[in-house]
C-alpha atoms as a PDB file:
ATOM      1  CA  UNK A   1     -25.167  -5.842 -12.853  1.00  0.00           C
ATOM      2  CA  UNK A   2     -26.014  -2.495 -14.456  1.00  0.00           C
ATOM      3  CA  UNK A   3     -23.379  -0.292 -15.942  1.00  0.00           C
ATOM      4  CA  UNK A   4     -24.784   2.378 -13.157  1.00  0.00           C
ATOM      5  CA  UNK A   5     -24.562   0.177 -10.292  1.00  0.00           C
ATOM      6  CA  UNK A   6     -20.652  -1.095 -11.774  1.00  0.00           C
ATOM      7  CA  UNK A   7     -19.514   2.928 -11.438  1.00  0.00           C
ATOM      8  CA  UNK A   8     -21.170   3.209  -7.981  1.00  0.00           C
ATOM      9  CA  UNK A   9     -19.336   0.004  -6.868  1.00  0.00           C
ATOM     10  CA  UNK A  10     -16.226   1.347  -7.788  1.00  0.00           C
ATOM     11  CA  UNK A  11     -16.772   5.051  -6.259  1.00  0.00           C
ATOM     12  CA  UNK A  12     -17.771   3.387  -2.932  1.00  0.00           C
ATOM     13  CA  UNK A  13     -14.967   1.378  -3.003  1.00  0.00           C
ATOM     14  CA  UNK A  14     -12.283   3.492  -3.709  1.00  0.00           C
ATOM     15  CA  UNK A  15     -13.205   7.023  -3.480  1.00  0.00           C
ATOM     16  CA  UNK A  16     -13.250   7.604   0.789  1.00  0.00           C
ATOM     17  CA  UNK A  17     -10.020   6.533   1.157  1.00  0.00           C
ATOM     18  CA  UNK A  18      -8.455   7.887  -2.248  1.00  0.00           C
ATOM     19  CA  UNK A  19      -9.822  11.205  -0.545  1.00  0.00           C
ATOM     20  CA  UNK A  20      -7.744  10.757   2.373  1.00  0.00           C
ATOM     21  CA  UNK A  21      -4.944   9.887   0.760  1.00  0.00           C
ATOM     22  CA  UNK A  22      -4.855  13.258  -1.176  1.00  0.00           C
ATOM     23  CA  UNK A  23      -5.751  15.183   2.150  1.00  0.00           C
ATOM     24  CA  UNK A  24      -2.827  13.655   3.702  1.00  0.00           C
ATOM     25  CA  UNK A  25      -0.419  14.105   1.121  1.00  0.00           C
ATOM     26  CA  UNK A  26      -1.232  17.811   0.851  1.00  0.00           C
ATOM     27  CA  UNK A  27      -1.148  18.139   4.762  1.00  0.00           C
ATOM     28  CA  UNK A  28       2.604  16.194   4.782  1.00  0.00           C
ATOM     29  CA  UNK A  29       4.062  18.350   1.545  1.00  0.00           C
ATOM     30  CA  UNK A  30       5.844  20.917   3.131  1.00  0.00           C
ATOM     31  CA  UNK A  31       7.575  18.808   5.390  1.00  0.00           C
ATOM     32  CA  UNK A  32       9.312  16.848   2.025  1.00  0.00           C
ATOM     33  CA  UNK A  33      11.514  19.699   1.240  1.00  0.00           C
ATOM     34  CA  UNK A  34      14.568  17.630   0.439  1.00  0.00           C
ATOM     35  CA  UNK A  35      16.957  19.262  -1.969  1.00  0.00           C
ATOM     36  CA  UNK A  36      18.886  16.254  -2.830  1.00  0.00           C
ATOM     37  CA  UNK A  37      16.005  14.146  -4.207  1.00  0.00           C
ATOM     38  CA  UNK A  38      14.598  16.724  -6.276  1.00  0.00           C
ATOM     39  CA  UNK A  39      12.338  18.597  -3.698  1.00  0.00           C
ATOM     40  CA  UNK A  40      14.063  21.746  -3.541  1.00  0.00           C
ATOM     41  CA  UNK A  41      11.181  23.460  -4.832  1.00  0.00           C
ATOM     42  CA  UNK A  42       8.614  22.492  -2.406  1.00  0.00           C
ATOM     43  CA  UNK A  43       8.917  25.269   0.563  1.00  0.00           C
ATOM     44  CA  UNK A  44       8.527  27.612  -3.009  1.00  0.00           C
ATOM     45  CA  UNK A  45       5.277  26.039  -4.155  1.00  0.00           C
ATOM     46  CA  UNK A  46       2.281  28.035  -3.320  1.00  0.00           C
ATOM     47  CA  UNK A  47      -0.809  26.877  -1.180  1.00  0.00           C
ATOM     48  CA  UNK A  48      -3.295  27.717  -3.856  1.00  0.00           C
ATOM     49  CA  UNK A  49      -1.198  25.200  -5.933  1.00  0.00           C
ATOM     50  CA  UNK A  50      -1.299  22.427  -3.699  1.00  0.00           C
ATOM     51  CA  UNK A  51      -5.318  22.674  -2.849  1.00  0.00           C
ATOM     52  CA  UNK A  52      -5.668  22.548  -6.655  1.00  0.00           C
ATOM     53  CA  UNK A  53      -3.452  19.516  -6.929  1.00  0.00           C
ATOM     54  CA  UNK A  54      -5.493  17.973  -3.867  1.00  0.00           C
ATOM     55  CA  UNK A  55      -8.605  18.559  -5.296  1.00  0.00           C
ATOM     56  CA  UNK A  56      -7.892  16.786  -8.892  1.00  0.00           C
ATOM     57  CA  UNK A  57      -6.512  14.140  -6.865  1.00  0.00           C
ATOM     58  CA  UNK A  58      -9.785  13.413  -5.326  1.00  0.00           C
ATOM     59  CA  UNK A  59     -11.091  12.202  -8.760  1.00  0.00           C
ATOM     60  CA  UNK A  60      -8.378  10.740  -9.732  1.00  0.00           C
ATOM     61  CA  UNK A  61      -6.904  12.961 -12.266  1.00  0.00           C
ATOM     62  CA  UNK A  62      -3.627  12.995 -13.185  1.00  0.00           C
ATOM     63  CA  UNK A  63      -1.739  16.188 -13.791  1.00  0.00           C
ATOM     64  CA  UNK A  64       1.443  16.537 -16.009  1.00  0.00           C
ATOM     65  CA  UNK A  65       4.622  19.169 -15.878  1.00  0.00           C
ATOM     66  CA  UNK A  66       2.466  22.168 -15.180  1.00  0.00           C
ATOM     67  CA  UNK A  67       1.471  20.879 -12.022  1.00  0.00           C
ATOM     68  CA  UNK A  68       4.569  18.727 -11.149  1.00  0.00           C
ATOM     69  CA  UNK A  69       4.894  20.500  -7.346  1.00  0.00           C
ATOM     70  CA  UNK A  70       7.258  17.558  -6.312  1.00  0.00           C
ATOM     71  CA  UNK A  71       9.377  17.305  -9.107  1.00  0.00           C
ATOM     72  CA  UNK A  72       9.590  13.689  -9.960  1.00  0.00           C
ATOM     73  CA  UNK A  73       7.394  13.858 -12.496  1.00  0.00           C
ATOM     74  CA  UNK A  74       4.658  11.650 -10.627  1.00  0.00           C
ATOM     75  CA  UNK A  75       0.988  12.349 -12.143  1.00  0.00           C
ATOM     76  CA  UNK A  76      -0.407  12.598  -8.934  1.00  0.00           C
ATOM     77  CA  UNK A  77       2.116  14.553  -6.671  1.00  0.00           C
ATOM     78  CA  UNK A  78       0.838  14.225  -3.078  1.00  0.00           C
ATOM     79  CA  UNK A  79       0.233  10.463  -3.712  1.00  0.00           C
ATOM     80  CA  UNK A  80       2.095   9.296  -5.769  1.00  0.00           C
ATOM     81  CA  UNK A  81       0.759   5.799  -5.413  1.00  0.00           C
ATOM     82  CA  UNK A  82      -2.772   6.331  -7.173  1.00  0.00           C
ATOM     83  CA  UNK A  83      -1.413   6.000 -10.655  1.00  0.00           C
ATOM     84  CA  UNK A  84      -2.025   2.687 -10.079  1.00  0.00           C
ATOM     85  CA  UNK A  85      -5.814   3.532  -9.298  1.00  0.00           C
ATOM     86  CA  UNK A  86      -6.102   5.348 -12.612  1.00  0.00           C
ATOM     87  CA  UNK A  87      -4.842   2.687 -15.079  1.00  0.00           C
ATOM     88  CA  UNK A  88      -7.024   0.223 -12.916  1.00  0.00           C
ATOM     89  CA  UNK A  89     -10.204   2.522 -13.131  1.00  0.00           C
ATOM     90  CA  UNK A  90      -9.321   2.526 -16.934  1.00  0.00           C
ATOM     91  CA  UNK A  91      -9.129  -1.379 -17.522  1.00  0.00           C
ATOM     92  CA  UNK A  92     -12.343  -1.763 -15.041  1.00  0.00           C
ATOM     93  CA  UNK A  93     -14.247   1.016 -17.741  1.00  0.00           C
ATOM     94  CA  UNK A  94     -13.382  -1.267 -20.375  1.00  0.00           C
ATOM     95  CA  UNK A  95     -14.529  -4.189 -18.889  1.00  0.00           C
ATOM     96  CA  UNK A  96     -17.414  -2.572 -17.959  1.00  0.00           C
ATOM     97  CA  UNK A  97     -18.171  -0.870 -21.629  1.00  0.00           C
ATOM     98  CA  UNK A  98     -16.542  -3.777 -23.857  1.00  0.00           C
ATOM     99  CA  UNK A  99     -14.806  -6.414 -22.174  1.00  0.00           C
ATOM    100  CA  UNK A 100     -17.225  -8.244 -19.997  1.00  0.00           C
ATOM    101  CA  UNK A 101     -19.176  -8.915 -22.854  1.00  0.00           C
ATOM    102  CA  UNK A 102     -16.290 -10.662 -25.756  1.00  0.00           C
ATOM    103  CA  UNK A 103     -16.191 -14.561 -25.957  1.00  0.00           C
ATOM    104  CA  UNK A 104     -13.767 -16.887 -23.791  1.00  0.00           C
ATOM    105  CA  UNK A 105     -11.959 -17.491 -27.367  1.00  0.00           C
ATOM    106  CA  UNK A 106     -11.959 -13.481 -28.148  1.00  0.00           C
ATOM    107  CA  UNK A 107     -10.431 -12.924 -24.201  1.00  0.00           C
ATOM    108  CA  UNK A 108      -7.981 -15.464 -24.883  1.00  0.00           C
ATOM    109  CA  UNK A 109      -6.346 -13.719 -28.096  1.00  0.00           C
ATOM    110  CA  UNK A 110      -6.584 -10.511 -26.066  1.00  0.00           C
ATOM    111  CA  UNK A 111      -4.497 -12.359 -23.210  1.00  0.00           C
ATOM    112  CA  UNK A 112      -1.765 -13.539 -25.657  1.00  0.00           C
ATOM    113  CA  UNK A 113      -1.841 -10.118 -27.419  1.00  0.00           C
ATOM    114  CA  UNK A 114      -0.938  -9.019 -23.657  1.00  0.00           C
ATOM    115  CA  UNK A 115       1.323 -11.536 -22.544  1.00  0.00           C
ATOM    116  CA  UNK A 116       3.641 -10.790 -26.303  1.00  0.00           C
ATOM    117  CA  UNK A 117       3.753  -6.706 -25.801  1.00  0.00           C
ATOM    118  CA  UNK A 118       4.576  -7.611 -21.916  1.00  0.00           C
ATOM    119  CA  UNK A 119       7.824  -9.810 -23.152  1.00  0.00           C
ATOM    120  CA  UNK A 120       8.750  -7.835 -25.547  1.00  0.00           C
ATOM    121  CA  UNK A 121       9.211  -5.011 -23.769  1.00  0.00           C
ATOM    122  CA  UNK A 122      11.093  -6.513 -20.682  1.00  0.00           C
ATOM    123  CA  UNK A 123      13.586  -8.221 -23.440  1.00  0.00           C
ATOM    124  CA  UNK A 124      13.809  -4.760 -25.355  1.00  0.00           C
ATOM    125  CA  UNK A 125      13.768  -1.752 -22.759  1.00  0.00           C
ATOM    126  CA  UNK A 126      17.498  -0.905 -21.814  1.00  0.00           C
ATOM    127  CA  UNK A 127      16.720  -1.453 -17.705  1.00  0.00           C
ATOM    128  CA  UNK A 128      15.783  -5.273 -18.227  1.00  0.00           C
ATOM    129  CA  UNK A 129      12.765  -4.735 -16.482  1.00  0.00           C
ATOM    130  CA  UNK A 130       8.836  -3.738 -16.132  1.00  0.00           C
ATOM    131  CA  UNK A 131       8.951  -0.698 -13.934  1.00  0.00           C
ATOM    132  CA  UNK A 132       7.263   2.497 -14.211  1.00  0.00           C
ATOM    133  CA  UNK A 133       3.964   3.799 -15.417  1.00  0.00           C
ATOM    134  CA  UNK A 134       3.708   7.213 -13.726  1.00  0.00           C
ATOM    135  CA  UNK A 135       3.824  10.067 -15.398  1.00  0.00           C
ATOM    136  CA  UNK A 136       1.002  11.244 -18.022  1.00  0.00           C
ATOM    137  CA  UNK A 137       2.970  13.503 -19.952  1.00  0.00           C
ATOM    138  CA  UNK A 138       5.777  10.796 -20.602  1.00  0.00           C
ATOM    139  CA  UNK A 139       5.030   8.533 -23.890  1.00  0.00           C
ATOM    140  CA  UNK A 140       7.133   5.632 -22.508  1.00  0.00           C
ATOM    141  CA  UNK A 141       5.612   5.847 -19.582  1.00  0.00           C
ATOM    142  CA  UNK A 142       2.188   5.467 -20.568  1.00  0.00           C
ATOM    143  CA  UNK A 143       3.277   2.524 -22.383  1.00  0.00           C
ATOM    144  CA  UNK A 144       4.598   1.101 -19.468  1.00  0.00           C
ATOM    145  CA  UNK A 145       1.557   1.503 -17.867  1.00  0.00           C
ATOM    146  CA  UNK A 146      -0.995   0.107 -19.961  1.00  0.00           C
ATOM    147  CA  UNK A 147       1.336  -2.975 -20.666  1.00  0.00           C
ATOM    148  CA  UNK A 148       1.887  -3.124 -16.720  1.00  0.00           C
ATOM    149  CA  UNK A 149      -2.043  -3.769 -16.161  1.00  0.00           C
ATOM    150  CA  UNK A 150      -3.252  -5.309 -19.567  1.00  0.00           C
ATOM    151  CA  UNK A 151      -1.940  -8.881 -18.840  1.00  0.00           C
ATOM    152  CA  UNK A 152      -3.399  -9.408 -15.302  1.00  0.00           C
ATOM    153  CA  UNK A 153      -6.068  -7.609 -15.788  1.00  0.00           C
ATOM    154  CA  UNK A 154      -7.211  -9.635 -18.905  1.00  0.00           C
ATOM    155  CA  UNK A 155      -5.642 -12.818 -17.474  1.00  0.00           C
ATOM    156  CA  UNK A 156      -7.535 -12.358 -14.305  1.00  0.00           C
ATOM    157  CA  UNK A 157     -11.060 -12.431 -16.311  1.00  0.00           C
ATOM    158  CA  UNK A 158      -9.961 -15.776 -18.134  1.00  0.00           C
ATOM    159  CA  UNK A 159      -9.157 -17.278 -15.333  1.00  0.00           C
ATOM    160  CA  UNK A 160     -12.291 -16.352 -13.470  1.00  0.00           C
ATOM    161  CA  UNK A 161     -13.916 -17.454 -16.865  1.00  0.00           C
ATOM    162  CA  UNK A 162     -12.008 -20.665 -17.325  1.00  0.00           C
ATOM    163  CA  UNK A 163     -10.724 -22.368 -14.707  1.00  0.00           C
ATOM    164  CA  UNK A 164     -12.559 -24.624 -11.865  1.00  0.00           C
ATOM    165  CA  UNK A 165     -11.864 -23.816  -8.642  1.00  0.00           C
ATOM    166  CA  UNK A 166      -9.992 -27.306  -7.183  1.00  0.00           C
ATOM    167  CA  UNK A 167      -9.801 -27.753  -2.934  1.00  0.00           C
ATOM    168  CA  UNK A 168      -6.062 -27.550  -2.387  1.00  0.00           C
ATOM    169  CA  UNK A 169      -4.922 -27.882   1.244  1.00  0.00           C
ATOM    170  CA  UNK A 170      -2.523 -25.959   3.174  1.00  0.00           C
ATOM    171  CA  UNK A 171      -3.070 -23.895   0.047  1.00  0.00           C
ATOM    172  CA  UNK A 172      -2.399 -20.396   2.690  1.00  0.00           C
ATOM    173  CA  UNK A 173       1.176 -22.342   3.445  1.00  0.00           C
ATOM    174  CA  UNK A 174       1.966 -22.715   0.068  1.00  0.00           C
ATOM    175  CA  UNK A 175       0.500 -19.312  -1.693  1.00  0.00           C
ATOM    176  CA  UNK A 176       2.817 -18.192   1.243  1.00  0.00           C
ATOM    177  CA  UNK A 177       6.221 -19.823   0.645  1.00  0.00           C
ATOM    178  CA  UNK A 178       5.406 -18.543  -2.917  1.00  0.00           C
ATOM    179  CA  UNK A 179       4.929 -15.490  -2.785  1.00  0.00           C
ATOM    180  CA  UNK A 180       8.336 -15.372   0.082  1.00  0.00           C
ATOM    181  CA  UNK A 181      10.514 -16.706  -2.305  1.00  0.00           C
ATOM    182  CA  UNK A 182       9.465 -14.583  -5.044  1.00  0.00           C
ATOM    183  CA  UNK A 183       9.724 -11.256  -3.488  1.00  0.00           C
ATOM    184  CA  UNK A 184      12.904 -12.384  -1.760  1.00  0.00           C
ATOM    185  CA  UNK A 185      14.922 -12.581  -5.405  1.00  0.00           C
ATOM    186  CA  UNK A 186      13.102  -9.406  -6.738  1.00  0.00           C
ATOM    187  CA  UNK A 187      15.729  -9.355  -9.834  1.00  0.00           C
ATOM    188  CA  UNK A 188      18.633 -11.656 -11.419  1.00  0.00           C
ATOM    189  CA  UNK A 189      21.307 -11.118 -13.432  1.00  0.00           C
ATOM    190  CA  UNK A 190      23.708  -8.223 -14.019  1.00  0.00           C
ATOM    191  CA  UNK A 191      24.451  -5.252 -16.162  1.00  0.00           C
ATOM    192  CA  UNK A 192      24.790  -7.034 -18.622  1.00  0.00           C
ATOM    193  CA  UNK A 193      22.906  -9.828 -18.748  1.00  0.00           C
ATOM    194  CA  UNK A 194      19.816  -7.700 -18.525  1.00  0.00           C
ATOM    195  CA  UNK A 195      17.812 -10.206 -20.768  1.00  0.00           C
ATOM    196  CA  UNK A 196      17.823 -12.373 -17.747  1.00  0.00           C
ATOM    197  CA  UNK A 197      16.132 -10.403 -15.798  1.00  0.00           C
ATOM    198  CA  UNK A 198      13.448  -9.370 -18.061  1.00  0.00           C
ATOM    199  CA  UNK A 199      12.656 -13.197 -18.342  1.00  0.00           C
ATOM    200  CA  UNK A 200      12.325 -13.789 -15.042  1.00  0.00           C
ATOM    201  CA  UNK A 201       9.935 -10.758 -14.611  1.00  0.00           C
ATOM    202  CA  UNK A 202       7.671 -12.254 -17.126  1.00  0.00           C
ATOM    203  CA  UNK A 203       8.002 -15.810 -15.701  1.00  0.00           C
ATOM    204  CA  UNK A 204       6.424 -13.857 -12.736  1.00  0.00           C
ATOM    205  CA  UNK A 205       3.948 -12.482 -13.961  1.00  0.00           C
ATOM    206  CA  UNK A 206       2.958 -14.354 -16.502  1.00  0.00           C
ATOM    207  CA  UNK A 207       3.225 -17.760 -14.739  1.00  0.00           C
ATOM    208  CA  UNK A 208       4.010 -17.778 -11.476  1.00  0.00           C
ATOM    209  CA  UNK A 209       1.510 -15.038 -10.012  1.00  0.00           C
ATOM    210  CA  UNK A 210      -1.873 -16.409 -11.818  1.00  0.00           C
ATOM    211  CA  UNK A 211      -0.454 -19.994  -9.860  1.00  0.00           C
ATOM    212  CA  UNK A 212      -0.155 -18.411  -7.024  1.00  0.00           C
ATOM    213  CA  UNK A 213      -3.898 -16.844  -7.466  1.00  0.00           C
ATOM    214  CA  UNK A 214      -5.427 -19.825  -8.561  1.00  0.00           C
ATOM    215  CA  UNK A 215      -4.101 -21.718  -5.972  1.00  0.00           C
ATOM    216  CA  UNK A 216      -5.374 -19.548  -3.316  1.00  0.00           C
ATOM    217  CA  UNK A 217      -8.844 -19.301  -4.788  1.00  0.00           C
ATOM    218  CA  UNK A 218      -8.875 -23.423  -3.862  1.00  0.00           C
ATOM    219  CA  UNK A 219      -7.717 -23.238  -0.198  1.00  0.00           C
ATOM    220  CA  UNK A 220      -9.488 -22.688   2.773  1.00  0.00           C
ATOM    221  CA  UNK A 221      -8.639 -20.359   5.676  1.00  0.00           C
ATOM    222  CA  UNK A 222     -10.296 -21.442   8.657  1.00  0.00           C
ATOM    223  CA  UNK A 223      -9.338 -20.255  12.775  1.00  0.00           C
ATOM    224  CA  UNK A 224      -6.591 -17.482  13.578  1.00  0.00           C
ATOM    225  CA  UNK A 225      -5.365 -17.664  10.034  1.00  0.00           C
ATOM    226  CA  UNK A 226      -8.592 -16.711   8.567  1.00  0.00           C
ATOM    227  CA  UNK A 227      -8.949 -13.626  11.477  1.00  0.00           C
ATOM    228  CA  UNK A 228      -5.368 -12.886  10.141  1.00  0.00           C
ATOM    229  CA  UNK A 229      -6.105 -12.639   6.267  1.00  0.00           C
ATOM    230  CA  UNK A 230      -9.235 -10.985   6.617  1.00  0.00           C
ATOM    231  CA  UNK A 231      -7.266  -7.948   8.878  1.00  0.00           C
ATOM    232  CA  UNK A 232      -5.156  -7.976   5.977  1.00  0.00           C
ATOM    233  CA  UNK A 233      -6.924  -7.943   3.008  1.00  0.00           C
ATOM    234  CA  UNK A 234      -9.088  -5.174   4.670  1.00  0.00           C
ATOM    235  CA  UNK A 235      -6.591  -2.872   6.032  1.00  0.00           C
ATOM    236  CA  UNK A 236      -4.121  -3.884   2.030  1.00  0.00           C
ATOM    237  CA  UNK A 237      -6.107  -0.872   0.141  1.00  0.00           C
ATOM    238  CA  UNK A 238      -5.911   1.211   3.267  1.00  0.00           C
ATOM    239  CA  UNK A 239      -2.173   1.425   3.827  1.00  0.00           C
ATOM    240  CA  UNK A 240      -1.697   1.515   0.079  1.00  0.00           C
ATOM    241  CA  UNK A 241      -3.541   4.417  -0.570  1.00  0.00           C
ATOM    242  CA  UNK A 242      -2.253   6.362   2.562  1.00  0.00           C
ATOM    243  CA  UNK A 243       1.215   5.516   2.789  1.00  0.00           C
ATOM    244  CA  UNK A 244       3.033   7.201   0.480  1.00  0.00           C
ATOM    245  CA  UNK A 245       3.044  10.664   1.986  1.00  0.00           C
ATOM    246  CA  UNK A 246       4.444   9.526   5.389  1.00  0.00           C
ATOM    247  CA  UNK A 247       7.284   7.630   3.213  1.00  0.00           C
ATOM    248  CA  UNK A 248       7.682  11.353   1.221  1.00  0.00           C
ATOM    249  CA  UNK A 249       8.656  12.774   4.922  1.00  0.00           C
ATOM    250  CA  UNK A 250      11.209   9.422   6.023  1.00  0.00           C
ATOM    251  CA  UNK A 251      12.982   9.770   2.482  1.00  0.00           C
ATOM    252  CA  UNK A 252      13.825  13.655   2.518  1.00  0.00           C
ATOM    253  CA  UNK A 253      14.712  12.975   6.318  1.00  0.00           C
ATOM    254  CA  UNK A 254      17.107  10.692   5.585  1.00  0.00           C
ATOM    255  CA  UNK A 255      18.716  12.149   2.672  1.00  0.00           C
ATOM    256  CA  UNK A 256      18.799  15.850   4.420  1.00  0.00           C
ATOM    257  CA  UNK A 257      20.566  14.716   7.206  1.00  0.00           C
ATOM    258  CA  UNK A 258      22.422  11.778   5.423  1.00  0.00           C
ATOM    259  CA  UNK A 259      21.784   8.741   7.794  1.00  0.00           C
ATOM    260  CA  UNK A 260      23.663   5.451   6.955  1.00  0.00           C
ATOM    261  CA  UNK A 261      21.415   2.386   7.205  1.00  0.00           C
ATOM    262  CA  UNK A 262      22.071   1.551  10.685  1.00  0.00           C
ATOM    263  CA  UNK A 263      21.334   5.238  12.179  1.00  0.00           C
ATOM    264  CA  UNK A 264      17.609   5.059  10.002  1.00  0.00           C
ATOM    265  CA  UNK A 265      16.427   2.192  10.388  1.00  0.00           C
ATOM    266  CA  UNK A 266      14.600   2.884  13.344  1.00  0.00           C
ATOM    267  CA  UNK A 267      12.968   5.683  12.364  1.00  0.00           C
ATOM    268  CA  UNK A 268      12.509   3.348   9.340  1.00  0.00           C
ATOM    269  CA  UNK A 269      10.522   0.803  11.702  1.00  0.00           C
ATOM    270  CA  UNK A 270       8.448   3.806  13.148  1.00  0.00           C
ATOM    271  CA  UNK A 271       7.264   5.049   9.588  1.00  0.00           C
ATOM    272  CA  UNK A 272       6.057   1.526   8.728  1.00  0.00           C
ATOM    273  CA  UNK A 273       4.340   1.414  12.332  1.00  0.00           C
ATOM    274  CA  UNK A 274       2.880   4.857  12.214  1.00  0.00           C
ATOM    275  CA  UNK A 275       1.984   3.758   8.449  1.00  0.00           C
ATOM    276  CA  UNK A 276       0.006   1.333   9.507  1.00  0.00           C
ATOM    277  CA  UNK A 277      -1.949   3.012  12.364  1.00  0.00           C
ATOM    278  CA  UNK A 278      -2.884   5.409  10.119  1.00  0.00           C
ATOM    279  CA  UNK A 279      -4.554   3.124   7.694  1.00  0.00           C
ATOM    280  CA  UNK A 280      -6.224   1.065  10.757  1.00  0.00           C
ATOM    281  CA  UNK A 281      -7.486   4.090  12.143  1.00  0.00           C
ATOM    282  CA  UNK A 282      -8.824   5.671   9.164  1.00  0.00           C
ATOM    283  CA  UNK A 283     -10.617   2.499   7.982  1.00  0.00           C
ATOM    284  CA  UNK A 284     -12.544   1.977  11.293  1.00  0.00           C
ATOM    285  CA  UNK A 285     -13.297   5.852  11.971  1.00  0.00           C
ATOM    286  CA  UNK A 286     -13.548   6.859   7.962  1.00  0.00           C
ATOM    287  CA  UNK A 287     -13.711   4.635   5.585  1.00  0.00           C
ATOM    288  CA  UNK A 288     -15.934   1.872   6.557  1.00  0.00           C
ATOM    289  CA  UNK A 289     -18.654   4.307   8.421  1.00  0.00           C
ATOM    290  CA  UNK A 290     -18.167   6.623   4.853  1.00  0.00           C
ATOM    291  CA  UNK A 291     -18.769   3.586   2.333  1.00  0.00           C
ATOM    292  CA  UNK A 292     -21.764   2.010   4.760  1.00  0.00           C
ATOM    293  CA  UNK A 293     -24.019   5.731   4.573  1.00  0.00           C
ATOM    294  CA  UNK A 294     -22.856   5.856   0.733  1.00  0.00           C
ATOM    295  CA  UNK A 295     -24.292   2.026   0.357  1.00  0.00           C
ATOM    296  CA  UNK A 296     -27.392   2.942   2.086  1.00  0.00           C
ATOM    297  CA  UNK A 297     -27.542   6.276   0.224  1.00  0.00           C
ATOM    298  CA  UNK A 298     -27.007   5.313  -3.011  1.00  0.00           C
ATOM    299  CA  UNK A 299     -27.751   1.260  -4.087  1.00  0.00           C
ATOM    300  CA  UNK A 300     -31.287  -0.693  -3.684  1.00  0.00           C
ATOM    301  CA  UNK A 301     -31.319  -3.705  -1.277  1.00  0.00           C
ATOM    302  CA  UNK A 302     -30.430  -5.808  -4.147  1.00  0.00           C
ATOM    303  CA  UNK A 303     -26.977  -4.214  -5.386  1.00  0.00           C
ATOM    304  CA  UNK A 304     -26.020  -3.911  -1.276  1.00  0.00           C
ATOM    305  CA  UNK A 305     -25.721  -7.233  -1.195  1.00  0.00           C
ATOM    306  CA  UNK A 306     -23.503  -8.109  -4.151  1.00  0.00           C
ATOM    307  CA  UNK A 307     -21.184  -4.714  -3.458  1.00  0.00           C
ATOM    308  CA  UNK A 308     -21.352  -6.435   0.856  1.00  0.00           C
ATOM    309  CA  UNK A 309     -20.184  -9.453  -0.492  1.00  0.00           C
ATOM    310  CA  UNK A 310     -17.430  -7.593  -3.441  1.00  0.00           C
ATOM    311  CA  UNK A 311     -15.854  -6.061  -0.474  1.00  0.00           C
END
């Protein structure tokens, strides 16, 4: 694989729908005006503003304070869920430039490098845990995100380098009982046992996700189940991308009118719904048609195939 074809890959891939999700989020913004979170400012924020915002958002850049039309201090305002796009595009332009090309032994020491700065950080920040990442203009921040990608990234390649791939059976039952029980205990420990926490966070992601990975590499999905993982893995980047903005409109209309629980939840239920419509309906009428004229456009027979088969 050319370096050329690599950045195609990844523009076809990701740029239709990261599009969309800046479209949307600029269509949504005025109705986020929500005081109480922050948003106060947003009925104030002026249309040329928000275009400009949109547009940098297309190509994934971030913006910092100056451009901050939310107020949360989220690099990418209208969607606030791409900064985890641009700290991926970062680690894939280092593999592409450097790291697709260092030994097994050299990946390894970068892995442990990884693995230490990721501990050490969920034992020493003062929350106990590994969260944030998104704001450019925030030192800590940035640190959190590079540590937040560096181990899985790098682990990922090792493992893809390393290990064999081993048949396991019922391996969709048991990636799925995994990945349930994890996510159902999402932290441990109290105020002031934060330690705990941190430990368990990097017993996650340090041991417990590359199982879960590896173990679904070896399985087979085969009937219904396979018809069901393949809608999900195709509509996953979707709804990620997409999302957010329709969330941005729930939250300040919950906190505006200050529901309880039991009077939102509904309306809860419908965002996830209307969520998810949204990124069905985009991917069959958008984003697949988009990224099938941009294949034929722009790669030879050859590089179709392998970006058909990436995908």
């Amino acid at each position: 694989m050319t370096l050329g074809h690599f950045f195609k890959r990844r523009i076809i891939r990701l740029q239709p729908m990261l599009v969309m999700g800046s479209i949307i989020g600029a269509l949504l913004f005025y109705f986020q005006h929500s005081p109480e979170q922050g948003w106060g400012g947003i009925s104030e924020v002026p249309f040329a503003k928000v275009l400009m915002v949109m547009f940098l958002g297309f190509f994934l850049i971030p913006v910092g304070k100056g451009l901050d039309i939310r107020g949360w201090n989220e690099m990418f305002p209208l969607n606030g869920a791409a900064w985890t796009l641009f700290f991926e595009e970062i680690a894939n332009i280092s593999y592409a430039l450097i790291l697709r090309h260092l030994s097994v032994f050299v990946l390894g020491i970068f892995v442990a490098i990884a693995a230490g700065f990721t501990i050490h950080y969920a034992l020493t920040n003062p929350a106990g845990d590994i969260i944030g990442g998104w704001s450019i203009d925030d030192p800590q921040q940035l640190k959190i995100g590079f540590i937040r990608v560096a181990f899985p990234f790098l682990a990922g390649l090792l493992l893809a380098r390393t290990l064999k791939l081993k048949y396991i059976k019922n391996a969709f039952l048991y990636t799925g009982l995994l990945l349930i029980l994890i996510l159902s205990i999402p932290r441990i420990g109290g105020h002031e046992q934060l330690w705990q926490n941190g430990l368990y966070e990097c017993f996650c992601l340090i041991v417990v996700f590359p199982f879960i990975v590896w173990l679904g590499a070896g399985g087979k999905v085969e009937g219904k189940t396979k018809q069901v993982s393949k809608f999900l893995g195709d509509i996953s980047y979707p709804i990620y991308i997409t999302h957010y903005p329709v969330m941005y409109v729930f939250y300040s209309w919950v906190v505006n009118n200050g529901y309880s629980f039991s009077e939102a939840w509904p309306a809860g239920l419908l965002t996830a719904v209307v969520s998810l419509a949204l990124a069905y309906g985009l991917m069959k009428l958008y984003d697949i048609p988009l990224r099938t004229w941009l294949r034929n456009r722009f790669l030879t027979a050859k590089n179709k195939v392998t970006l058909y088969k990436s995908i």
